[in-house]
C-alpha atoms as a PDB file:
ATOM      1  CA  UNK A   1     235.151-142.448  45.537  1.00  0.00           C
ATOM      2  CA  UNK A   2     235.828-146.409  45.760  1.00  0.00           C
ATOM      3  CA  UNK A   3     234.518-148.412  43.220  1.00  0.00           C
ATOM      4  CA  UNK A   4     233.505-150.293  46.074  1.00  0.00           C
ATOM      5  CA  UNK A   5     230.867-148.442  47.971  1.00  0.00           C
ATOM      6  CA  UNK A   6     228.012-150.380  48.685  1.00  0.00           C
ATOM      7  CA  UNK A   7     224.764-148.663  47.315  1.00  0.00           C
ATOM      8  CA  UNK A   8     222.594-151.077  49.041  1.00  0.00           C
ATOM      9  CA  UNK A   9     223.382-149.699  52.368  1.00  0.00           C
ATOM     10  CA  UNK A  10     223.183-145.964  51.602  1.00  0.00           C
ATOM     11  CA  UNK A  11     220.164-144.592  52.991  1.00  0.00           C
ATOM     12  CA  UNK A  12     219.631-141.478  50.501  1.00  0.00           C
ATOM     13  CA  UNK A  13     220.678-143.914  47.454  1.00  0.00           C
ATOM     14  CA  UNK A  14     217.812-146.625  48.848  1.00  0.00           C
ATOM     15  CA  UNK A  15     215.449-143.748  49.534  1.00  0.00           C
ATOM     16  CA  UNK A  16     216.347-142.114  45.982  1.00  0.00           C
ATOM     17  CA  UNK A  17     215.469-145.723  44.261  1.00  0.00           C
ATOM     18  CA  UNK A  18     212.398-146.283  45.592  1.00  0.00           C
ATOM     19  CA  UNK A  19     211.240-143.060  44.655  1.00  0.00           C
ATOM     20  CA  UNK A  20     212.238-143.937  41.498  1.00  0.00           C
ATOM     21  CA  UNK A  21     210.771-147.141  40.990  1.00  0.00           C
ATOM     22  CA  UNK A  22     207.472-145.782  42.223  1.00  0.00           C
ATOM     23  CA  UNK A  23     207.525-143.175  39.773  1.00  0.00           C
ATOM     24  CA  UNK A  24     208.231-145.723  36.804  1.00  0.00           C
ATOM     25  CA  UNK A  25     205.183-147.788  38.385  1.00  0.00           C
ATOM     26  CA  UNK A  26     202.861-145.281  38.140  1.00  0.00           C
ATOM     27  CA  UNK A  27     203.841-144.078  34.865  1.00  0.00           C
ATOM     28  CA  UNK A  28     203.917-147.374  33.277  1.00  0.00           C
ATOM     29  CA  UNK A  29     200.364-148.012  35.367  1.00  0.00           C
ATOM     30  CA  UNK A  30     201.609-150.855  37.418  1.00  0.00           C
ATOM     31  CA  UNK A  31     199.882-149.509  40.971  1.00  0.00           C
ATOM     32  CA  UNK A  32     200.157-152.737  42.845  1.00  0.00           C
ATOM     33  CA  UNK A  33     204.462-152.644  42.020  1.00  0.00           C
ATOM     34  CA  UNK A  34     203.808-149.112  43.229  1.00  0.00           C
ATOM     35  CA  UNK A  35     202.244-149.793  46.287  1.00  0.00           C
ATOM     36  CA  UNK A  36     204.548-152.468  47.131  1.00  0.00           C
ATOM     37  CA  UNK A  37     207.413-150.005  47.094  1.00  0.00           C
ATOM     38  CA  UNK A  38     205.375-147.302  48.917  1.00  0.00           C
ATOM     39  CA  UNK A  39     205.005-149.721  51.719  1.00  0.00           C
ATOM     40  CA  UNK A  40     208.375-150.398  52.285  1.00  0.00           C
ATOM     41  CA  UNK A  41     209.176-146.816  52.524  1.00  0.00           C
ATOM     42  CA  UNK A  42     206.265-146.312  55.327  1.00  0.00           C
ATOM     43  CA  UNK A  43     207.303-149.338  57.390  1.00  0.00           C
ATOM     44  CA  UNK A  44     211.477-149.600  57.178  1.00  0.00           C
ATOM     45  CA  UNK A  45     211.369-145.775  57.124  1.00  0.00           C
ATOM     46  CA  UNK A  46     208.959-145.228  59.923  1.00  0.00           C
ATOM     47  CA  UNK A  47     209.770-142.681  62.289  1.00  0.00           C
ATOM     48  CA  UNK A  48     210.408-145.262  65.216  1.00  0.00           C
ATOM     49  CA  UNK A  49     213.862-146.884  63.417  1.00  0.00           C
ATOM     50  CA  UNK A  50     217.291-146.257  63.492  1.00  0.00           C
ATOM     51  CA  UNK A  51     217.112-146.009  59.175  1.00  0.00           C
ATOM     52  CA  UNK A  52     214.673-142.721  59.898  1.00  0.00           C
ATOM     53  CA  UNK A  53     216.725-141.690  61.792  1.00  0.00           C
ATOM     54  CA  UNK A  54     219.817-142.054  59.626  1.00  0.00           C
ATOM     55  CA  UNK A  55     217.732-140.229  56.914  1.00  0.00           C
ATOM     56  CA  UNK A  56     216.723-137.141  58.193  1.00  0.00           C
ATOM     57  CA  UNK A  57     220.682-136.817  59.057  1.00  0.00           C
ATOM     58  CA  UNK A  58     221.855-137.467  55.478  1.00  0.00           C
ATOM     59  CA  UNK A  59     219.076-135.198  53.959  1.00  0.00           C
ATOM     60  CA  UNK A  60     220.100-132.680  56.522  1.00  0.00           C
ATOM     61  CA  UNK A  61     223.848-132.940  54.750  1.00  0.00           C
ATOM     62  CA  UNK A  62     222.496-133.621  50.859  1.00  0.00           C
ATOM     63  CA  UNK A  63     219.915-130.780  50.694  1.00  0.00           C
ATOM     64  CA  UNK A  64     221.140-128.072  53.135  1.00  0.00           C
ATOM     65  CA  UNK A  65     222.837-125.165  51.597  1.00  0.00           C
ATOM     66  CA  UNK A  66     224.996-122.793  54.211  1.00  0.00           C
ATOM     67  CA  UNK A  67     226.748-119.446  53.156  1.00  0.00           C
ATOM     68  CA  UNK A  68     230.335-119.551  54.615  1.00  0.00           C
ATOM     69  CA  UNK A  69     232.632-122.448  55.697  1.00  0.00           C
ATOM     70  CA  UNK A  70     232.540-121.837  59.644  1.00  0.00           C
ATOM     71  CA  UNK A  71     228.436-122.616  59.255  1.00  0.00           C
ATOM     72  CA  UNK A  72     229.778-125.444  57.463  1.00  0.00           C
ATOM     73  CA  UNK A  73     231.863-126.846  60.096  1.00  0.00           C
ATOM     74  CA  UNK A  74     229.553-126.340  62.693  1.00  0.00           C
ATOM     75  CA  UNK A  75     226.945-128.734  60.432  1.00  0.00           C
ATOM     76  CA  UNK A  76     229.393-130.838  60.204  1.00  0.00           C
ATOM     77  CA  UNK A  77     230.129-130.997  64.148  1.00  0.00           C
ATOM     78  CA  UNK A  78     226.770-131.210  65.208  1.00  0.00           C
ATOM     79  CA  UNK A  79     225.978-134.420  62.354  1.00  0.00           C
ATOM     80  CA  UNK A  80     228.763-136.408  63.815  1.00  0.00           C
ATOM     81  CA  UNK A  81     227.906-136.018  67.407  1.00  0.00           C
ATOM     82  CA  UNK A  82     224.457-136.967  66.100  1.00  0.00           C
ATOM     83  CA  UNK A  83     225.470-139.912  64.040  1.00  0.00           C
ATOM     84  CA  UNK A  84     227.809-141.228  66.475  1.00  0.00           C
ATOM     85  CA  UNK A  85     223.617-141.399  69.035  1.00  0.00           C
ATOM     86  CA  UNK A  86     222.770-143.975  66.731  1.00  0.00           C
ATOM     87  CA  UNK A  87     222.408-147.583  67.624  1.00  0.00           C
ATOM     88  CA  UNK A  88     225.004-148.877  65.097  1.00  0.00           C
ATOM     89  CA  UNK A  89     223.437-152.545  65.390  1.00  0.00           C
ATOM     90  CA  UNK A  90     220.151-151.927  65.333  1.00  0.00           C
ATOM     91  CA  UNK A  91     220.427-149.741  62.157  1.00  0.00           C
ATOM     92  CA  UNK A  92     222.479-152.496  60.481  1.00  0.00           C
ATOM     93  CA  UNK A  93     219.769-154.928  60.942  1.00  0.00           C
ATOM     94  CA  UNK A  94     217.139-152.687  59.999  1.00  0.00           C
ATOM     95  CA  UNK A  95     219.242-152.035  56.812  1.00  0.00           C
ATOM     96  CA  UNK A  96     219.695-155.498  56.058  1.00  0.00           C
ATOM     97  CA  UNK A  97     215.448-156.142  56.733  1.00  0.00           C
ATOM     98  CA  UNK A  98     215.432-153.382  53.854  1.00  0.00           C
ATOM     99  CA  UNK A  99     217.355-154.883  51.364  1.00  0.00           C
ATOM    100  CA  UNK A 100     215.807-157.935  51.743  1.00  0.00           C
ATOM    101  CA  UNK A 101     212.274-156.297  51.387  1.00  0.00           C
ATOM    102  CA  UNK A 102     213.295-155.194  48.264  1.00  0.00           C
ATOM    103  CA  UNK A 103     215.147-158.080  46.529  1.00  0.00           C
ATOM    104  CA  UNK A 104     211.840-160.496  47.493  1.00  0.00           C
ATOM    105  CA  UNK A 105     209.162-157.572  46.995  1.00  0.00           C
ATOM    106  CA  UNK A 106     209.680-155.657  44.285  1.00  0.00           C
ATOM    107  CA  UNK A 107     210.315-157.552  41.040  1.00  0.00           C
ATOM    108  CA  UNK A 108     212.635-155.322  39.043  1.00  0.00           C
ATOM    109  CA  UNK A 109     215.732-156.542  37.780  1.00  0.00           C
ATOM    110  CA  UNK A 110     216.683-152.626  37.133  1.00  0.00           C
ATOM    111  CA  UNK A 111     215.652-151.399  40.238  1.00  0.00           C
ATOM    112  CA  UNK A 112     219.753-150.951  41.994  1.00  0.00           C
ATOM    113  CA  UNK A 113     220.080-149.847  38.160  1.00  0.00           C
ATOM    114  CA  UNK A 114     218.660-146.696  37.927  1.00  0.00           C
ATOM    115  CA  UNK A 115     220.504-143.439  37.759  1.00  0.00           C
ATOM    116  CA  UNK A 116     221.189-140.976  40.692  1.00  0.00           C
ATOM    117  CA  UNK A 117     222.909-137.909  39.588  1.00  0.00           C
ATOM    118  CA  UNK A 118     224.167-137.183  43.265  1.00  0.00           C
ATOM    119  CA  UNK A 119     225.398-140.209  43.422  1.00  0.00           C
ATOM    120  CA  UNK A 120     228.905-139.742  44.073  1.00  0.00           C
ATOM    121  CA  UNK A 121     227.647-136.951  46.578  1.00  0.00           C
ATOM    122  CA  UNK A 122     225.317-139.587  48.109  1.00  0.00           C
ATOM    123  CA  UNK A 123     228.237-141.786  48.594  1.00  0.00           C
ATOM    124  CA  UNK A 124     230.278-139.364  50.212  1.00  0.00           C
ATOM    125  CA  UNK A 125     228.106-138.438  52.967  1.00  0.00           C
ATOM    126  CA  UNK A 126     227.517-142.200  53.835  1.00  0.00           C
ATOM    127  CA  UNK A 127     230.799-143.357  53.959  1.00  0.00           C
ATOM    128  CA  UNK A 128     231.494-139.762  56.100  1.00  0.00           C
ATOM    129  CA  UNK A 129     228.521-140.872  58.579  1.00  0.00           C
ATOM    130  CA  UNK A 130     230.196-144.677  58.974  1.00  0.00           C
ATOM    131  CA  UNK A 131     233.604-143.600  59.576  1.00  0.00           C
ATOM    132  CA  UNK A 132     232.157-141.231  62.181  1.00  0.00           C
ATOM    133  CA  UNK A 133     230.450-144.066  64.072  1.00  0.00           C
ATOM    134  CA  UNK A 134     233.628-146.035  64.261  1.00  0.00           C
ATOM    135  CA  UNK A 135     235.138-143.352  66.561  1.00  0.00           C
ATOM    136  CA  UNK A 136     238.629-143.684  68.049  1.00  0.00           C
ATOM    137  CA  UNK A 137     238.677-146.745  65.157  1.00  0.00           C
ATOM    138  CA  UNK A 138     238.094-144.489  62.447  1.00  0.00           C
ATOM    139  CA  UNK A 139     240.424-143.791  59.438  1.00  0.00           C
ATOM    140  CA  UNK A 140     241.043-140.023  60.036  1.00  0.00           C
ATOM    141  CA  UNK A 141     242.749-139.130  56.729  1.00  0.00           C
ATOM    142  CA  UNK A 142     239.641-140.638  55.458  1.00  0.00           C
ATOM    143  CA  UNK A 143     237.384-138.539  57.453  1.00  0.00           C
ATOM    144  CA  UNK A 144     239.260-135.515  56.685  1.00  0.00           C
ATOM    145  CA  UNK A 145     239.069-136.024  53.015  1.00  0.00           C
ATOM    146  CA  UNK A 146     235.197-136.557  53.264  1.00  0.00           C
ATOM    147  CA  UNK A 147     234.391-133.848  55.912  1.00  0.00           C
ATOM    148  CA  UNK A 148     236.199-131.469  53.015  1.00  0.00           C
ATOM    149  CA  UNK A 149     234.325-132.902  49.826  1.00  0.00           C
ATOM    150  CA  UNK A 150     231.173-133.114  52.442  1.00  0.00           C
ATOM    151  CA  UNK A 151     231.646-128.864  53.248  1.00  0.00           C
ATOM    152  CA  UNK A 152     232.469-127.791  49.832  1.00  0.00           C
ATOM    153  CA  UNK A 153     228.584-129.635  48.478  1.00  0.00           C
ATOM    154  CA  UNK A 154     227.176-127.550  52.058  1.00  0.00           C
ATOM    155  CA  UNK A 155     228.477-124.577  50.490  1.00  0.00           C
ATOM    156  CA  UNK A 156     227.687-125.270  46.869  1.00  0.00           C
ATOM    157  CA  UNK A 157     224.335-123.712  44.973  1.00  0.00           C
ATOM    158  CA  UNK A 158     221.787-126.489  44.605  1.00  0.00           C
ATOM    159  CA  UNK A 159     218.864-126.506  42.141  1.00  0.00           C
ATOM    160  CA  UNK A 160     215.230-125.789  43.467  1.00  0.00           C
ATOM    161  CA  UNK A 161     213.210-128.641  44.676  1.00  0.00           C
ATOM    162  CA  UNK A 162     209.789-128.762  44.439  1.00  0.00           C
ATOM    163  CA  UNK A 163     209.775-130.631  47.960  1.00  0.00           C
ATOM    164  CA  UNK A 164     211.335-128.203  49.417  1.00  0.00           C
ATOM    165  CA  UNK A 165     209.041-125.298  48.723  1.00  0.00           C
ATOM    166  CA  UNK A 166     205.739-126.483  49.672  1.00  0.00           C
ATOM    167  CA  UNK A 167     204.113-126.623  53.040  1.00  0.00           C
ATOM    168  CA  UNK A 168     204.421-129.648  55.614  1.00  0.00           C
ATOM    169  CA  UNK A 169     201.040-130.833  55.493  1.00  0.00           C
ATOM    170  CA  UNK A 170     201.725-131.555  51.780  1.00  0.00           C
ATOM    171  CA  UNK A 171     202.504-135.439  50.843  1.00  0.00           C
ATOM    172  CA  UNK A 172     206.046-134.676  50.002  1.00  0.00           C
ATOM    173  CA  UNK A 173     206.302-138.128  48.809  1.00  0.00           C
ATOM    174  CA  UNK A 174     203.356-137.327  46.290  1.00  0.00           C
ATOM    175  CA  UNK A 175     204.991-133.916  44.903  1.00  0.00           C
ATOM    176  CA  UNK A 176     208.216-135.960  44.473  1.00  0.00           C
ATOM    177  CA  UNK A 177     206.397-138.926  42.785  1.00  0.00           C
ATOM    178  CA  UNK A 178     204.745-136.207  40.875  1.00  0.00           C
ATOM    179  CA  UNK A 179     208.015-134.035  39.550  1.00  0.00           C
ATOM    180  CA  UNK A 180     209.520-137.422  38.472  1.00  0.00           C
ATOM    181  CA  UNK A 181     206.365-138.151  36.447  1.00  0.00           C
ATOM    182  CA  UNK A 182     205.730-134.324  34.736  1.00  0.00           C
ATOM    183  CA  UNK A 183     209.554-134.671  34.005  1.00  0.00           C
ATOM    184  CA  UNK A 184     209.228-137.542  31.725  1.00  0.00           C
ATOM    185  CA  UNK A 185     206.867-135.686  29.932  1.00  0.00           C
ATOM    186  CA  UNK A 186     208.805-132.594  29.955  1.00  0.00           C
ATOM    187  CA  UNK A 187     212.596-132.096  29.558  1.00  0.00           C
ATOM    188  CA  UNK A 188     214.335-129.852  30.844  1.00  0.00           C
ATOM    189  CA  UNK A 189     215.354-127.359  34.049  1.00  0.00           C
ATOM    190  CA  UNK A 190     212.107-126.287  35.655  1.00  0.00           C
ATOM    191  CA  UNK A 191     211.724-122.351  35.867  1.00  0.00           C
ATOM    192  CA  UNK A 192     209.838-120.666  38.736  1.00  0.00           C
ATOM    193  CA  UNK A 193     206.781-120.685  37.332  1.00  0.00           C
ATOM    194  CA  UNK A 194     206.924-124.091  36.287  1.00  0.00           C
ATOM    195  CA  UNK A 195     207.843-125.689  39.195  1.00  0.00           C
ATOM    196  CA  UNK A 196     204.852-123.586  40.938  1.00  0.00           C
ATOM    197  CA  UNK A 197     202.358-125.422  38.285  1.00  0.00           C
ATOM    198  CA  UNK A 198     203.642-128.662  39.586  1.00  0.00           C
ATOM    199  CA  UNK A 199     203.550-127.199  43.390  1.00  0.00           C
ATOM    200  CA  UNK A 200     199.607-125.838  42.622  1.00  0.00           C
ATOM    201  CA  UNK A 201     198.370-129.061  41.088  1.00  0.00           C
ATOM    202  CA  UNK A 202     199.690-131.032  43.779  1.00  0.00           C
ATOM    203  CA  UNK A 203     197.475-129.017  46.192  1.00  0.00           C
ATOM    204  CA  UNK A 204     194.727-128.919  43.853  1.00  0.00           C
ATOM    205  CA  UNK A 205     194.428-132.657  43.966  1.00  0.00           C
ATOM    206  CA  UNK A 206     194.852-132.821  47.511  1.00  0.00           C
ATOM    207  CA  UNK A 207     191.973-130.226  48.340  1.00  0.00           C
ATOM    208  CA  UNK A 208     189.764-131.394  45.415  1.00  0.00           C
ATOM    209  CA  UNK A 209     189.647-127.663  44.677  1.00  0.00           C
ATOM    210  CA  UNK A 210     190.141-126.772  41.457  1.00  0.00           C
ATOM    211  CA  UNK A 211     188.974-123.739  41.004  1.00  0.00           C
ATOM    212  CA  UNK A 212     191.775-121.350  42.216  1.00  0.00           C
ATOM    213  CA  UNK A 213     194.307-123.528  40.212  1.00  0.00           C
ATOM    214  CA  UNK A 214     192.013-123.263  36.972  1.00  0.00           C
ATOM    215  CA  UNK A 215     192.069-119.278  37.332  1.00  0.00           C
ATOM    216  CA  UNK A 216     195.915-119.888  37.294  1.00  0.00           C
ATOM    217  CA  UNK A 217     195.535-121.985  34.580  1.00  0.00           C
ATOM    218  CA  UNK A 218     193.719-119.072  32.104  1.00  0.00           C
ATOM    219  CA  UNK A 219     196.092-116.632  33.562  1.00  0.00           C
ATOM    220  CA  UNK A 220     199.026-118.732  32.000  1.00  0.00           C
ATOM    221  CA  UNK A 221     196.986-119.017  28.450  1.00  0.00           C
ATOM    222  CA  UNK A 222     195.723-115.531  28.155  1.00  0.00           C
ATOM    223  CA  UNK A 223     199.308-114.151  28.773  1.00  0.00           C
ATOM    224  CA  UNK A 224     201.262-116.371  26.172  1.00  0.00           C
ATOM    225  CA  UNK A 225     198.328-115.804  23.634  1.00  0.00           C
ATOM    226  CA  UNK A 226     199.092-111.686  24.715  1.00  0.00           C
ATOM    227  CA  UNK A 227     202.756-112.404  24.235  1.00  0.00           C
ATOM    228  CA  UNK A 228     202.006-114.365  20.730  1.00  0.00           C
ATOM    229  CA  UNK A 229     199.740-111.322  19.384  1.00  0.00           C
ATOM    230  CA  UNK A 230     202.688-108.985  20.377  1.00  0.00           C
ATOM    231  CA  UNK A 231     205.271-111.707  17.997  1.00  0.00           C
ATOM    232  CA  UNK A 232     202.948-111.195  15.039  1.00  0.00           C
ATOM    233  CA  UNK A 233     202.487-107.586  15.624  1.00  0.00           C
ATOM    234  CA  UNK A 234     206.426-106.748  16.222  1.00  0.00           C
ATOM    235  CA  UNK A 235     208.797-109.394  14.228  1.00  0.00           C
ATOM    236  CA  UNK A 236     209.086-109.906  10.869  1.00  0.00           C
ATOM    237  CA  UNK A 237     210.236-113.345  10.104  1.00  0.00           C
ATOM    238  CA  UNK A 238     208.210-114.730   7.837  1.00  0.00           C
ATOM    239  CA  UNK A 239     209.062-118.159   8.750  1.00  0.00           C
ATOM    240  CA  UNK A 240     208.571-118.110  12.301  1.00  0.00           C
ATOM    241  CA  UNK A 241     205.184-116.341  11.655  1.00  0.00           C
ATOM    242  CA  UNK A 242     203.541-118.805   9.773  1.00  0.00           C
ATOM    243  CA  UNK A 243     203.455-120.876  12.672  1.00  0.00           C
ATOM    244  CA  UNK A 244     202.043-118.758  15.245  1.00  0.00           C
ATOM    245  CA  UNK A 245     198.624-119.423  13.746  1.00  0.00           C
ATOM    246  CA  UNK A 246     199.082-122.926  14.231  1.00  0.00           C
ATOM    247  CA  UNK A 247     200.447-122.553  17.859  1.00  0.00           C
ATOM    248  CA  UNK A 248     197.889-119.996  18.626  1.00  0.00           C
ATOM    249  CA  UNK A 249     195.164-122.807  17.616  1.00  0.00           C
ATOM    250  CA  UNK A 250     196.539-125.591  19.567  1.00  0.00           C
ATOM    251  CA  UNK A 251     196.395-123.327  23.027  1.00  0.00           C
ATOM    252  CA  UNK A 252     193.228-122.045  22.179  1.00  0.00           C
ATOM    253  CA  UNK A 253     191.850-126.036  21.881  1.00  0.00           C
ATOM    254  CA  UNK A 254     193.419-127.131  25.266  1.00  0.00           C
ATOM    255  CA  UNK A 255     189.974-127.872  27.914  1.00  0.00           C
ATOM    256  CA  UNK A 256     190.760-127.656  31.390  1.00  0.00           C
ATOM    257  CA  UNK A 257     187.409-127.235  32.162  1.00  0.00           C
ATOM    258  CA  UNK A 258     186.201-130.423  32.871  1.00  0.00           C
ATOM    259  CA  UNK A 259     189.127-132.394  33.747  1.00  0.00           C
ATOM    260  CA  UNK A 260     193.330-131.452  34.818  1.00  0.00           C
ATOM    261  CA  UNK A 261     195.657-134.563  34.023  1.00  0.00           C
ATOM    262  CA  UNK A 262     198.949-134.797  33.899  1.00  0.00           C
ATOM    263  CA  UNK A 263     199.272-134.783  30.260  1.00  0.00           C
ATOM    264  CA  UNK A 264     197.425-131.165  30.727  1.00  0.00           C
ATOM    265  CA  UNK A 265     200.031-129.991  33.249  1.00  0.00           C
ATOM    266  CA  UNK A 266     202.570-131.234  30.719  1.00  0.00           C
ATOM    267  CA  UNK A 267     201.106-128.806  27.956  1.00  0.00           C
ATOM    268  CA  UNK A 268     201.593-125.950  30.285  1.00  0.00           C
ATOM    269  CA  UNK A 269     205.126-126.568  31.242  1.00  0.00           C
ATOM    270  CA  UNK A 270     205.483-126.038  27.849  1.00  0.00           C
ATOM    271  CA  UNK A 271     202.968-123.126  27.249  1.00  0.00           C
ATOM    272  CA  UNK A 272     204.910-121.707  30.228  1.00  0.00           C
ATOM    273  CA  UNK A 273     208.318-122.126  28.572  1.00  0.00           C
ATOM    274  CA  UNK A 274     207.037-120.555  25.299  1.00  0.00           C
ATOM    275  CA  UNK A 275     205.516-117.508  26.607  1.00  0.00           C
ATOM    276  CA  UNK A 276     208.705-116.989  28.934  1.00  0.00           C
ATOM    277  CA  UNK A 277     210.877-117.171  25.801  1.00  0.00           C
ATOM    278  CA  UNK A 278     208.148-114.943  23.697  1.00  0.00           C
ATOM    279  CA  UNK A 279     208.456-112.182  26.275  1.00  0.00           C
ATOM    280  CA  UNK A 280     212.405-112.753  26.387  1.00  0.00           C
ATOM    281  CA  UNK A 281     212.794-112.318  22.498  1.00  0.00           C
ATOM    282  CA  UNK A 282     210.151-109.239  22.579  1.00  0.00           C
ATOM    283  CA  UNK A 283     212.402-107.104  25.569  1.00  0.00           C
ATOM    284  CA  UNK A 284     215.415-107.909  23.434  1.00  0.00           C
ATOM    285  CA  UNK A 285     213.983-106.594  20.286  1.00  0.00           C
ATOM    286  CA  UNK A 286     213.058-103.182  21.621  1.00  0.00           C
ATOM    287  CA  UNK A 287     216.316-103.452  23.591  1.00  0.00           C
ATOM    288  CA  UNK A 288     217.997-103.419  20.432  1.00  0.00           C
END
């Protein structure tokens, strides 16, 4: 990829920044630098412009995940026919009316700064899409060595999003902004179950129901206490069991009763993780 590539006018990398930086907000409690960058995403986004239109595209090529290399190809067919629709002016202005909403609205000298892992991947797809709109002008060993690198991510395994696995009528901005702020807390590859706690509490707050998502909740506890009883019971490291007490204590003391925060949903990634491993360890040792 060129050390050139200009990050400012990739629409995922943009996208992927401002998710970012409202996420950082709205851990650090800065709502108003939040809202700012929320507002540029509902107006320069909108689903009227050229830039929405650009998006959906490029998601369509970052996120999708296809079987075999002819389904690839045919993707890739149908996105240039559909990137070559595009009004090639009117998206450039609207990309330039983005940038500059950004460098005058949202004061953060780290904001182009921040850290996309797919960036390279990002990059590819953009400079694929422009080279596509150029047509007959086009560099075609260039767009033959992105169309590959573009098919072989199509065809690669991608890790589970929680935006992807949650029903339309959920704020997917909101689950997003939400991931990026449970994963501060808690490091580390989501599991299943895990990234359904971050999926639940998302609806929870939505439909001010909390009932359903409490049950879940105990469910959780009462199985990794089970699964703790059954360490005690079955292992004998002496080590290892005099802290089970003390473990056992600190998920006994955890309230969801009155109130679910984040910092509770962070405690249950982890009580998730434990009991996962607990259960893990106990099949091995019959196993064995």
């Amino acid at each position: 990829m060129s050390r050139t590539h200009n990050k400012k006018r990739n629409i995922g990398i943009i996208y992927e920044l401002l998710l970012r930086c409202i996420s950082s907000s709205l851990i650090n409690e800065n709502k108003s630098s939040a809202q700012v960058a929320l507002e540029i995403i509902e107006k320069r986004f909108d689903k009227s412009t050229e830039i929405y239109k650009e998006f959906r595209l490029f998601n369509a090529l970052a996120k999708s995940t296809v079987s075999d290399t002819p389904v690839a190809s045919a993707i890739l067919s149908e996105a240039k026919q559909a990137a070559r629709r595009c009004d090639k002016k009117q998206l450039d202005r609207e990309k330039s009316l983005l940038i500059r909403d950004i460098n005058h609205k949202i004061n953060d000298d780290t904001f182009y700064h921040r850290r996309i892992p797919e960036y390279t991947v990002y990059a590819s797809i953009q400079v694929l899409l422009n080279e596509w709109r150029k047509n007959d002008t086009s560099n075609l060993n260039k767009v033959i060595e992105y169309e590959g690198k573009v098919a072989s991510w199509l065809l690669s395994e991608k890790q589970s999003d929680v935006v992807e696995e949650i029903d339309n009528d959920v704020d997917t901005l909101v689950v997003k902004i939400m991931t990026e702020k449970l994963n501060k807390k808690y490091v580390g590859a989501l599991t299943s179950e895990q990234r359904n706690l971050v999926r639940n509490y998302v609806f929870s707050l939505q439909s001010d129901n909390l009932d359903s998502f409490k049950k879940r909740l105990n469910e959780i506890k009462k199985d990794t206490i089970s699964n703790l009883t059954n360490f005690k019971e079955s292992f004998k490291n002496q080590i290892l069991l005099e802290k089970v007490d003390a473990v056992l204590e600190n998920i006994l003391k955890i309230d969801y009763d009155t109130e679910i925060s984040d910092e509770t949903i962070a405690k249950f990634l982890t009580i998730s993780h434990l009991k996962n491993e607990l259960q893990e360890a106990f099949n091995n040792e019959i196993i064995n």
